[in-house]
Structure formats: structure tokens, C-alpha cells
PDB file of N, CA and C in Angstrom:
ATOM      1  N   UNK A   1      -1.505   1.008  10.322  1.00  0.00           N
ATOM      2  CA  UNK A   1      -1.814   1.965   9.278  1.00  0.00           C
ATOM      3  C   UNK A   1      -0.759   3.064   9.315  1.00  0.00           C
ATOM      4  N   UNK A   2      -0.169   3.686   8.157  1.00  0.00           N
ATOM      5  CA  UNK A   2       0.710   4.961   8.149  1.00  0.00           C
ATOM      6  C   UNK A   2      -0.359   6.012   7.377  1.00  0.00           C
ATOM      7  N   UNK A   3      -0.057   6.700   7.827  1.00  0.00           N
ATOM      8  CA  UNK A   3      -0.330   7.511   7.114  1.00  0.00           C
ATOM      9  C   UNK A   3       0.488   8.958   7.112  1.00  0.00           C
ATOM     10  N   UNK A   4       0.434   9.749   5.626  1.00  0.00           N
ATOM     11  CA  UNK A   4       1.652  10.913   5.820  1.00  0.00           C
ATOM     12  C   UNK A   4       0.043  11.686   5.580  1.00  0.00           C
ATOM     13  N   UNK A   5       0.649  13.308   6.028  1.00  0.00           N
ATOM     14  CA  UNK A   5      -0.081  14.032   6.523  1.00  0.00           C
ATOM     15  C   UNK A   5       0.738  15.475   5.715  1.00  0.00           C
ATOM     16  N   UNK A   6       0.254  16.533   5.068  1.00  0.00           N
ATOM     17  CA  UNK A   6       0.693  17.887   5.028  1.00  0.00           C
ATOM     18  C   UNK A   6      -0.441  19.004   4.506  1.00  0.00           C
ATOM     19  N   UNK A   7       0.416  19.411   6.009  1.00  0.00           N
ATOM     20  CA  UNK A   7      -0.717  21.344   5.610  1.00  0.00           C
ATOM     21  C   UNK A   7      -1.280  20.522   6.592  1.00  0.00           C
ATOM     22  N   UNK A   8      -1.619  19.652   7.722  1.00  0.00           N
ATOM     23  CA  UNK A   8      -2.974  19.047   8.350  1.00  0.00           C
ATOM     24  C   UNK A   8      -3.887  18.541   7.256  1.00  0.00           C
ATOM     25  N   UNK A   9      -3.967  18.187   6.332  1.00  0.00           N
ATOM     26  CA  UNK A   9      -4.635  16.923   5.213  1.00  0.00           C
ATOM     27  C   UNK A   9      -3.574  15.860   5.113  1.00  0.00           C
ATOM     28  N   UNK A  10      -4.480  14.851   5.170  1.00  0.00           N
ATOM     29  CA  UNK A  10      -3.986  13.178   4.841  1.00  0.00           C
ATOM     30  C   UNK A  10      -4.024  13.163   3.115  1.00  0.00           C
ATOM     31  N   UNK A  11      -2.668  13.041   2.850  1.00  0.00           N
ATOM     32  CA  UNK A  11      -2.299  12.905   1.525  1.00  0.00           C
ATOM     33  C   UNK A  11      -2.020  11.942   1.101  1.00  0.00           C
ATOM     34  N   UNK A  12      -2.003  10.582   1.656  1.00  0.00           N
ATOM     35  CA  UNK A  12      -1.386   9.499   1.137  1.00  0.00           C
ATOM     36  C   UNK A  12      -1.631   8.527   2.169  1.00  0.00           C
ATOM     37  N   UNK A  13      -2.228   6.782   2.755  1.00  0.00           N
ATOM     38  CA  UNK A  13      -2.311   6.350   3.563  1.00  0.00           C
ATOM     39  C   UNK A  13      -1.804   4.963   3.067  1.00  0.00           C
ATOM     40  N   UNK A  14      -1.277   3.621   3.860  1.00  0.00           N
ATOM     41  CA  UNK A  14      -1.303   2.157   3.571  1.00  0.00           C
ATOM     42  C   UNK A  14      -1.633   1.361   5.093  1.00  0.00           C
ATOM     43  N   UNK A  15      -2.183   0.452   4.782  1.00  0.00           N
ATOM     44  CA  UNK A  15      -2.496  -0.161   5.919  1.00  0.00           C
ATOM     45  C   UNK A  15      -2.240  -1.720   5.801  1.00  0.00           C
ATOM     46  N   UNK A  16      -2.529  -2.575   6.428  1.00  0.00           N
ATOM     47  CA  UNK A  16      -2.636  -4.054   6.294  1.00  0.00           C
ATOM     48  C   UNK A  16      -3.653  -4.727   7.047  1.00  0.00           C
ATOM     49  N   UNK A  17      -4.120  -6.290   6.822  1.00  0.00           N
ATOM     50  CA  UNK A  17      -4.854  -6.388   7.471  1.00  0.00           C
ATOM     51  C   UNK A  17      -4.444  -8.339   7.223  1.00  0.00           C
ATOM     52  N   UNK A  18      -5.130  -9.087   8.054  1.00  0.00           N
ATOM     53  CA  UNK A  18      -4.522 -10.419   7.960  1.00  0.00           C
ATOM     54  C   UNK A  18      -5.682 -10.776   6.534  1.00  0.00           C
ATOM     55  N   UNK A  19      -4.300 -11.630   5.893  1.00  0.00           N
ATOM     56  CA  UNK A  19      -5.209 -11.858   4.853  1.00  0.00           C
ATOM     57  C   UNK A  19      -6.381 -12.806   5.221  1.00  0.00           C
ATOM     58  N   UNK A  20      -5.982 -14.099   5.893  1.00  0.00           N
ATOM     59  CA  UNK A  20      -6.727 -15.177   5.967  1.00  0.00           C
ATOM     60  C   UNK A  20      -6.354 -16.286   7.232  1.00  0.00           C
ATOM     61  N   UNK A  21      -7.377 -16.232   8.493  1.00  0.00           N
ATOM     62  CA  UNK A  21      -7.206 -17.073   9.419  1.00  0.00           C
ATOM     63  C   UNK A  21      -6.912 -18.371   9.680  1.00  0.00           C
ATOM     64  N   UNK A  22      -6.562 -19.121   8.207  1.00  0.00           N
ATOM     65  CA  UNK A  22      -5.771 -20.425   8.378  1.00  0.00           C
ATOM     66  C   UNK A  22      -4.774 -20.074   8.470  1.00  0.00           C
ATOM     67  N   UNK A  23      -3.978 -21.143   9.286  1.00  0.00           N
ATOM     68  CA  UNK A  23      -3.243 -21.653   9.819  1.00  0.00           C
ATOM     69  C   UNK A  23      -1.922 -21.158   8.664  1.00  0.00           C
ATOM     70  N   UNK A  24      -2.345 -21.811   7.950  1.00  0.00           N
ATOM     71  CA  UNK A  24      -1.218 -21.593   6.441  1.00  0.00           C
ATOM     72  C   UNK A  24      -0.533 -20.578   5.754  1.00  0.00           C
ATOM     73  N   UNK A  25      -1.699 -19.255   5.885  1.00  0.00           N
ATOM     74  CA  UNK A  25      -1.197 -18.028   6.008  1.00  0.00           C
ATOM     75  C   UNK A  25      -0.831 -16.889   7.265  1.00  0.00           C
ATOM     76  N   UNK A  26      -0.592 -17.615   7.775  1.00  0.00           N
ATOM     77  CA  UNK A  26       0.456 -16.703   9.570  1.00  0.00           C
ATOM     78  C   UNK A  26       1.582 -16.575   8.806  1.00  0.00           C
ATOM     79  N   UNK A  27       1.173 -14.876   8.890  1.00  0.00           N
ATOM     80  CA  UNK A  27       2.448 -14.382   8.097  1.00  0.00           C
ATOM     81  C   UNK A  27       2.309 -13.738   6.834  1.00  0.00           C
ATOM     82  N   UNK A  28       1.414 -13.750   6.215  1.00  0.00           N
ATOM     83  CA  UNK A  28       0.900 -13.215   4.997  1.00  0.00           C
ATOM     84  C   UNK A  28      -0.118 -11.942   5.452  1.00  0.00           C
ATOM     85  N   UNK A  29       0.020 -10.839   4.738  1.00  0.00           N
ATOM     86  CA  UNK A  29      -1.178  -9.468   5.110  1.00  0.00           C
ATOM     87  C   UNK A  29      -1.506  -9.013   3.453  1.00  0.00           C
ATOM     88  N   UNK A  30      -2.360  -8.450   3.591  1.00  0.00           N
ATOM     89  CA  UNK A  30      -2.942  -7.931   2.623  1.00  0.00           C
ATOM     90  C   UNK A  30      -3.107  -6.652   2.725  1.00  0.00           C
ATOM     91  N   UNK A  31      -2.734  -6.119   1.959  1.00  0.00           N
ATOM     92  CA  UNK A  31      -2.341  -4.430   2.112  1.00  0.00           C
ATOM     93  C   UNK A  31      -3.012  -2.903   1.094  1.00  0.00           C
ATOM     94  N   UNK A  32      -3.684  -2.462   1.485  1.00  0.00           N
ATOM     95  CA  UNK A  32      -4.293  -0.972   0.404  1.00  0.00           C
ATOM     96  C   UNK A  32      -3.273  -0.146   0.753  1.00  0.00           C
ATOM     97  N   UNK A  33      -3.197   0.655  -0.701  1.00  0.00           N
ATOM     98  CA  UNK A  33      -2.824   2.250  -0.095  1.00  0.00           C
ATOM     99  C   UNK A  33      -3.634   3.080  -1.343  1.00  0.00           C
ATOM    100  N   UNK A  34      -3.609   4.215  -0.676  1.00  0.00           N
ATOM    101  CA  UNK A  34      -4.108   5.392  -1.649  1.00  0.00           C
ATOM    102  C   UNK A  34      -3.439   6.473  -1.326  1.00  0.00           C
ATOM    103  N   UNK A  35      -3.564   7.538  -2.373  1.00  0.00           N
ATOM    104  CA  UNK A  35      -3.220   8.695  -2.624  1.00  0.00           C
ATOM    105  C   UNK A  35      -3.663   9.653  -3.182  1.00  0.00           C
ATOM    106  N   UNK A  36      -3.801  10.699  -2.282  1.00  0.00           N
ATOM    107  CA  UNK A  36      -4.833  11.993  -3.041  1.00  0.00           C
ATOM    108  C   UNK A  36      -4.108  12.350  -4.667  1.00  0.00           C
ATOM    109  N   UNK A  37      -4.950  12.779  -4.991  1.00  0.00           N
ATOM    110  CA  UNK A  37      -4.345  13.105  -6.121  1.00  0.00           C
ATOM    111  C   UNK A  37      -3.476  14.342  -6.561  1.00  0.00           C
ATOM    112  N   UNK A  38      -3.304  15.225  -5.687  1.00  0.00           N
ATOM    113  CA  UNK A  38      -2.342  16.357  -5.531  1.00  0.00           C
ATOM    114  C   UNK A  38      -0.895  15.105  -4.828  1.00  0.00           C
ATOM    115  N   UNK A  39      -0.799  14.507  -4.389  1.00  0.00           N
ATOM    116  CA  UNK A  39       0.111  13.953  -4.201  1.00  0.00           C
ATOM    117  C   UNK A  39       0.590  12.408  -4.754  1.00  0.00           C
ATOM    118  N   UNK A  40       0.401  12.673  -6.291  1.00  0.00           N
ATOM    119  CA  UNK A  40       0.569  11.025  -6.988  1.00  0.00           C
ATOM    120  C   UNK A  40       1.796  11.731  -7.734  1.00  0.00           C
ATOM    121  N   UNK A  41       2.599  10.810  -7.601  1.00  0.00           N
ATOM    122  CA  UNK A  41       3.811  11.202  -8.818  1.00  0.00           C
ATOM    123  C   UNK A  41       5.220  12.074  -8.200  1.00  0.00           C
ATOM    124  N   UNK A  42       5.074  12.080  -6.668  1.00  0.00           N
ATOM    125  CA  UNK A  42       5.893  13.012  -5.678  1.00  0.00           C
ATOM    126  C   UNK A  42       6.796  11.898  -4.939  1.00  0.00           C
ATOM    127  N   UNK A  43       6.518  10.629  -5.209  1.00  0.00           N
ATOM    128  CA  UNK A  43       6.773   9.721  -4.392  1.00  0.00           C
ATOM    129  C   UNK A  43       6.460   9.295  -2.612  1.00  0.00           C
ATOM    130  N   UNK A  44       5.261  10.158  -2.491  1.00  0.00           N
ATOM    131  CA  UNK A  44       4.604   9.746  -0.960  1.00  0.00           C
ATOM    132  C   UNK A  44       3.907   8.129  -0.747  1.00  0.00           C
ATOM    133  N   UNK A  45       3.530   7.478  -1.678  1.00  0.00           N
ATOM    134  CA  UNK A  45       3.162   6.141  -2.006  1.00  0.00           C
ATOM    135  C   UNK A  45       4.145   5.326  -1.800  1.00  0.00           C
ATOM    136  N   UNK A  46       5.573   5.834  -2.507  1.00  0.00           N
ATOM    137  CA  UNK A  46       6.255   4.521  -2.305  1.00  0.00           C
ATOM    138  C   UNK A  46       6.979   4.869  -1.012  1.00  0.00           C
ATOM    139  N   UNK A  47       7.915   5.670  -0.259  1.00  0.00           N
ATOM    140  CA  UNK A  47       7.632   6.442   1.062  1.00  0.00           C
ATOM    141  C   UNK A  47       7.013   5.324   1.968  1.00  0.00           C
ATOM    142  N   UNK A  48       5.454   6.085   2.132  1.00  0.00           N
ATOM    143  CA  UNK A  48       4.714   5.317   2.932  1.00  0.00           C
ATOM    144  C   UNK A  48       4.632   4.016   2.804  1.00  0.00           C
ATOM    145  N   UNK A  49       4.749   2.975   1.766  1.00  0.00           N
ATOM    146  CA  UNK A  49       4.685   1.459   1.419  1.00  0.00           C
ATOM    147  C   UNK A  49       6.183   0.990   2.132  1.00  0.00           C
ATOM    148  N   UNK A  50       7.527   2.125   1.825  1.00  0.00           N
ATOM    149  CA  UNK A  50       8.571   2.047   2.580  1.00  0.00           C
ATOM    150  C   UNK A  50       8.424   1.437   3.919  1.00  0.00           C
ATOM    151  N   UNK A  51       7.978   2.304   4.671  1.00  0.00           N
ATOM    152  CA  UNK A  51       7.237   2.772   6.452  1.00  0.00           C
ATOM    153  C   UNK A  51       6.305   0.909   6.563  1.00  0.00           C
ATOM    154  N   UNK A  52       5.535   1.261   5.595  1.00  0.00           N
ATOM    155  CA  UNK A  52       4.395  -0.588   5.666  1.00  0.00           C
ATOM    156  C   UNK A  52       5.229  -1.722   6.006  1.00  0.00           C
ATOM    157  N   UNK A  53       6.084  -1.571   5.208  1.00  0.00           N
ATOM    158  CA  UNK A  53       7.137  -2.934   4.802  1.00  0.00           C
ATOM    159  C   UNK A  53       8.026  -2.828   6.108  1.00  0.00           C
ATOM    160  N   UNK A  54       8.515  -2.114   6.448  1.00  0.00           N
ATOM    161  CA  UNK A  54       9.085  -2.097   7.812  1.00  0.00           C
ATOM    162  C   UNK A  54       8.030  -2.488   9.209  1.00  0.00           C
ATOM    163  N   UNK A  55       6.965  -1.985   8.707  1.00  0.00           N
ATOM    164  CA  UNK A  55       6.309  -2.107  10.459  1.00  0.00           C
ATOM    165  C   UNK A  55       5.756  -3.338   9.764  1.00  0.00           C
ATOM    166  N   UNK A  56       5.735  -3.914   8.906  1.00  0.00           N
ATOM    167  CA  UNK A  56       4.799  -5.441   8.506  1.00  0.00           C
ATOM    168  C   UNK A  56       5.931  -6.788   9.182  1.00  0.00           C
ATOM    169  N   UNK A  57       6.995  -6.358   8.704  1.00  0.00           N
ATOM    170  CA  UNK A  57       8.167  -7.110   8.536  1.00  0.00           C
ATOM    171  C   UNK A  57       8.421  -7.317  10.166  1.00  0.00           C
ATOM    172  N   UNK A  58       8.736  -5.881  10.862  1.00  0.00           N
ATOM    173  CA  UNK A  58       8.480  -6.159  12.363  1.00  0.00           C
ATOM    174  C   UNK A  58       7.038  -7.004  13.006  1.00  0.00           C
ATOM    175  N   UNK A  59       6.179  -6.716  12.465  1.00  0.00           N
ATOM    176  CA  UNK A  59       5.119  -7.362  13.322  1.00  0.00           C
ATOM    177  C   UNK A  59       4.681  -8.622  12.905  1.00  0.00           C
ATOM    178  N   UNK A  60       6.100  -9.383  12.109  1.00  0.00           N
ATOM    179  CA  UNK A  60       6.276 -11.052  11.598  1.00  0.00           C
ATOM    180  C   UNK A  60       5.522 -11.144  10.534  1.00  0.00           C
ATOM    181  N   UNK A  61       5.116 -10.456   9.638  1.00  0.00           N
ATOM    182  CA  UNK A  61       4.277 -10.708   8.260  1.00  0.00           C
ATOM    183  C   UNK A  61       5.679 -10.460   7.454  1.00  0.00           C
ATOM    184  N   UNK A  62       5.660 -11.722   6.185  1.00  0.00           N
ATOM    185  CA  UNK A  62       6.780 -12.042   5.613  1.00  0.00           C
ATOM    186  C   UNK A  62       6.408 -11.754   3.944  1.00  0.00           C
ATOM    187  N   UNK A  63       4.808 -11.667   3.987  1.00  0.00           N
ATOM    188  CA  UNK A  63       4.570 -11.509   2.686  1.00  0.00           C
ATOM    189  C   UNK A  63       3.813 -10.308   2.464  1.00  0.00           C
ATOM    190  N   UNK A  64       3.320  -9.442   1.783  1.00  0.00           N
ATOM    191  CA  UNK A  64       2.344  -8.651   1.543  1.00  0.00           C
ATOM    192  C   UNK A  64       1.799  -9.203   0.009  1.00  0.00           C
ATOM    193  N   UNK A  65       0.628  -9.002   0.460  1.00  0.00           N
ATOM    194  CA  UNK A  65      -0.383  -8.968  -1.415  1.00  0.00           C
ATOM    195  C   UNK A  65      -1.296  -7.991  -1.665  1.00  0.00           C
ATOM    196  N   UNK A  66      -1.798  -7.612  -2.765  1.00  0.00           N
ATOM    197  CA  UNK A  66      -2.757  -6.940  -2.767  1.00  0.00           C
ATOM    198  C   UNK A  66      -3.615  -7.382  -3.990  1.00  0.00           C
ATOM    199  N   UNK A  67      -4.577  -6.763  -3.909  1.00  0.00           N
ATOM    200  CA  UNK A  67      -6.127  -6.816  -5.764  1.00  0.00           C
ATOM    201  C   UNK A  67      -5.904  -5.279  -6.308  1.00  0.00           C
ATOM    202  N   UNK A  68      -5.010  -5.760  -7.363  1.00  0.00           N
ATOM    203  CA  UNK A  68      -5.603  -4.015  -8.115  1.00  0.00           C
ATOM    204  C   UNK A  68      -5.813  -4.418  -9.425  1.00  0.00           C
ATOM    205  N   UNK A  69      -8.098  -3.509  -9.162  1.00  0.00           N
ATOM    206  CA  UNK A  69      -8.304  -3.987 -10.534  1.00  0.00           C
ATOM    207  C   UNK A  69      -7.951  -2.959 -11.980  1.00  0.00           C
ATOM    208  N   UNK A  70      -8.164  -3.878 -12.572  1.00  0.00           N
ATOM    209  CA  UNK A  70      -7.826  -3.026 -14.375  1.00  0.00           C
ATOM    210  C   UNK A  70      -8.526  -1.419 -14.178  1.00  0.00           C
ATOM    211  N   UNK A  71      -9.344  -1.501 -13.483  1.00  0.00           N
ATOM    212  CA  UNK A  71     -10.267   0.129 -13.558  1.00  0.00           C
ATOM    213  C   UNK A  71      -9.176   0.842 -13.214  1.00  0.00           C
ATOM    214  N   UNK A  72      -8.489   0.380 -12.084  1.00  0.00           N
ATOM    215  CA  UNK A  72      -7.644   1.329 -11.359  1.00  0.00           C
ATOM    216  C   UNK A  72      -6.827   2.221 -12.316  1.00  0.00           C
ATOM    217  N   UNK A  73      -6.985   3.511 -12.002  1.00  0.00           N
ATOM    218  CA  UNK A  73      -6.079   4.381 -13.264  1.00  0.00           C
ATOM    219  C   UNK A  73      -4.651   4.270 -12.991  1.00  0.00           C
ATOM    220  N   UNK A  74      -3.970   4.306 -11.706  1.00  0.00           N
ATOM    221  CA  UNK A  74      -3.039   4.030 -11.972  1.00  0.00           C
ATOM    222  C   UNK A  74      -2.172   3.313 -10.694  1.00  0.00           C
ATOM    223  N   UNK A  75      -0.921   2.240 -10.279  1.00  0.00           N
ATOM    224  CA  UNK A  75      -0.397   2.044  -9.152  1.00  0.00           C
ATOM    225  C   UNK A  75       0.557   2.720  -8.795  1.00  0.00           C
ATOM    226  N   UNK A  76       0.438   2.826  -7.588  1.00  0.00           N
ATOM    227  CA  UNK A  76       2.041   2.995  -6.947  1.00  0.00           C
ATOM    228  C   UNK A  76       3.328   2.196  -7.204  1.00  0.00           C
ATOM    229  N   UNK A  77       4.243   3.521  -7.772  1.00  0.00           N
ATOM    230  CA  UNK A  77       5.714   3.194  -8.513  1.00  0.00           C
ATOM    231  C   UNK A  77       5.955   2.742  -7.265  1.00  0.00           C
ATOM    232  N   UNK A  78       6.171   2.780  -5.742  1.00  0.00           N
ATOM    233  CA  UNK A  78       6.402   2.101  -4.756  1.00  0.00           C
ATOM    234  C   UNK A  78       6.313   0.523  -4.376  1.00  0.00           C
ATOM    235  N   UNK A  79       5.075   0.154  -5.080  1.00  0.00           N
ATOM    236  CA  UNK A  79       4.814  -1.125  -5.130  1.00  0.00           C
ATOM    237  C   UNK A  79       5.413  -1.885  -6.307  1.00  0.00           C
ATOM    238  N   UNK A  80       5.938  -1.027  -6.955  1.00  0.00           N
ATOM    239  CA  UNK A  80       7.147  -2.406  -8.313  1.00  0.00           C
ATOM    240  C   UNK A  80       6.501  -2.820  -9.403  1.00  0.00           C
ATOM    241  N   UNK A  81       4.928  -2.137  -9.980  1.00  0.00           N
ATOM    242  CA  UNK A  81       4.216  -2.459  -9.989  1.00  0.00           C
ATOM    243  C   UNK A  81       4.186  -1.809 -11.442  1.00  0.00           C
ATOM    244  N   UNK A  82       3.463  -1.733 -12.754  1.00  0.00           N
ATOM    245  CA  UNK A  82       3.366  -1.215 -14.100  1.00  0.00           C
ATOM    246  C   UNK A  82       1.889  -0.260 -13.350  1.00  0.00           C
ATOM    247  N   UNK A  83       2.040   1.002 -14.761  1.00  0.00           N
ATOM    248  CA  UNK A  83       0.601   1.713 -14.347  1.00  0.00           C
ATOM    249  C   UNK A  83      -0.364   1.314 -15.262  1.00  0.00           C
ATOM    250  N   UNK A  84      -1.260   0.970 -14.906  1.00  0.00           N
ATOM    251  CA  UNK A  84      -2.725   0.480 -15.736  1.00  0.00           C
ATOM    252  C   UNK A  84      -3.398   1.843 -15.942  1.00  0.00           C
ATOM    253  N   UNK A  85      -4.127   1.801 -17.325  1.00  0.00           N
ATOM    254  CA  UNK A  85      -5.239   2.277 -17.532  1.00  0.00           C
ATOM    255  C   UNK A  85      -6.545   1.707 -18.202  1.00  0.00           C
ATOM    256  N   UNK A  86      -7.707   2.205 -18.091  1.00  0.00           N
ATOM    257  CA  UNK A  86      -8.591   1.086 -18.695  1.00  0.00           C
ATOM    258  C   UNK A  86      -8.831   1.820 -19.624  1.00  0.00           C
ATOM    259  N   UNK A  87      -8.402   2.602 -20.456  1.00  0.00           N
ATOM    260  CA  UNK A  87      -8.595   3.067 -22.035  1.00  0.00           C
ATOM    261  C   UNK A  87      -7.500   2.081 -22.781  1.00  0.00           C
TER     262      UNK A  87
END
């Protein structure tokens, strides 16, 4: 897990986790992040996804995935990703 931190508040976190115990995916993680909302649009998301991708990549995970649904208001420009809204 990373997480960035300012003032002593957690402003932004990503973590991973194994996606799936077959055999087939060793090597694949599945990954959240969030971001307070005083800190969306500053670039601490893509930053911290930076930091993910490095310690994922070291600890032999070759892929990352994630679920982001349509509700979600918006993704991280870090993740390469278009911003959704559900209006």
C-alpha cells in the first residue's frame, strides 16, 4: 500500500492485492486507489500509482487491473484512463 500523507492527513492512497489464486494469474494484482477530494486534479493519484507500479513491478506482478464503475465520478489521469460521469 502507498500512501501520500500532508499536514498529517492521508490525501491520496493505492494498494494491490492478488487478483486470483490460480496458477494462471501469478503475476497479475488488482489494484484501488482513492483520493480525497481536496487533492483530485494536483496530480497525487498519478504520483502515487507512479510509487504502485514500481513496488508491483518489483514484487514480480507484471500486470495490474482494476473495476471502475460508471457511478464513479471521476478516474485517475494517472491511470491512462478517460473521466466518467453518470449524468
Amino acid at each position: 500500500m502507498i500512501v501520500v500523507e500532508e499536514g498529517g492527513d492521508v490525501v491520496t492512497f493505492a494498494a494491490t492485492s492478488e487478483y486470483s489464486s490460480r496458477g494462471c494469474y501469478t503475476g497479475v494484482a488488482e489494484f484501488s486507489a482513492h483520493a480525497d477530494r481536496g487533492a483530485r486534479g494536483r496530480g497525487a493519484v498519478g504520483m502515487t500509482m507512479a510509487v504502485l507500479i514500481l513496488a508491483a513491478e518489483q514484487a514480480g506482478f507484471w500486470k495490474l487491473l482494476s473495476r471502475i464503475f460508471v457511478e464513479t465520478f471521476s478516474t485517475s489521469p494517472g491511470t491512462g484512463t478517460r473521466r466518467w460521469s453518470s449524468s
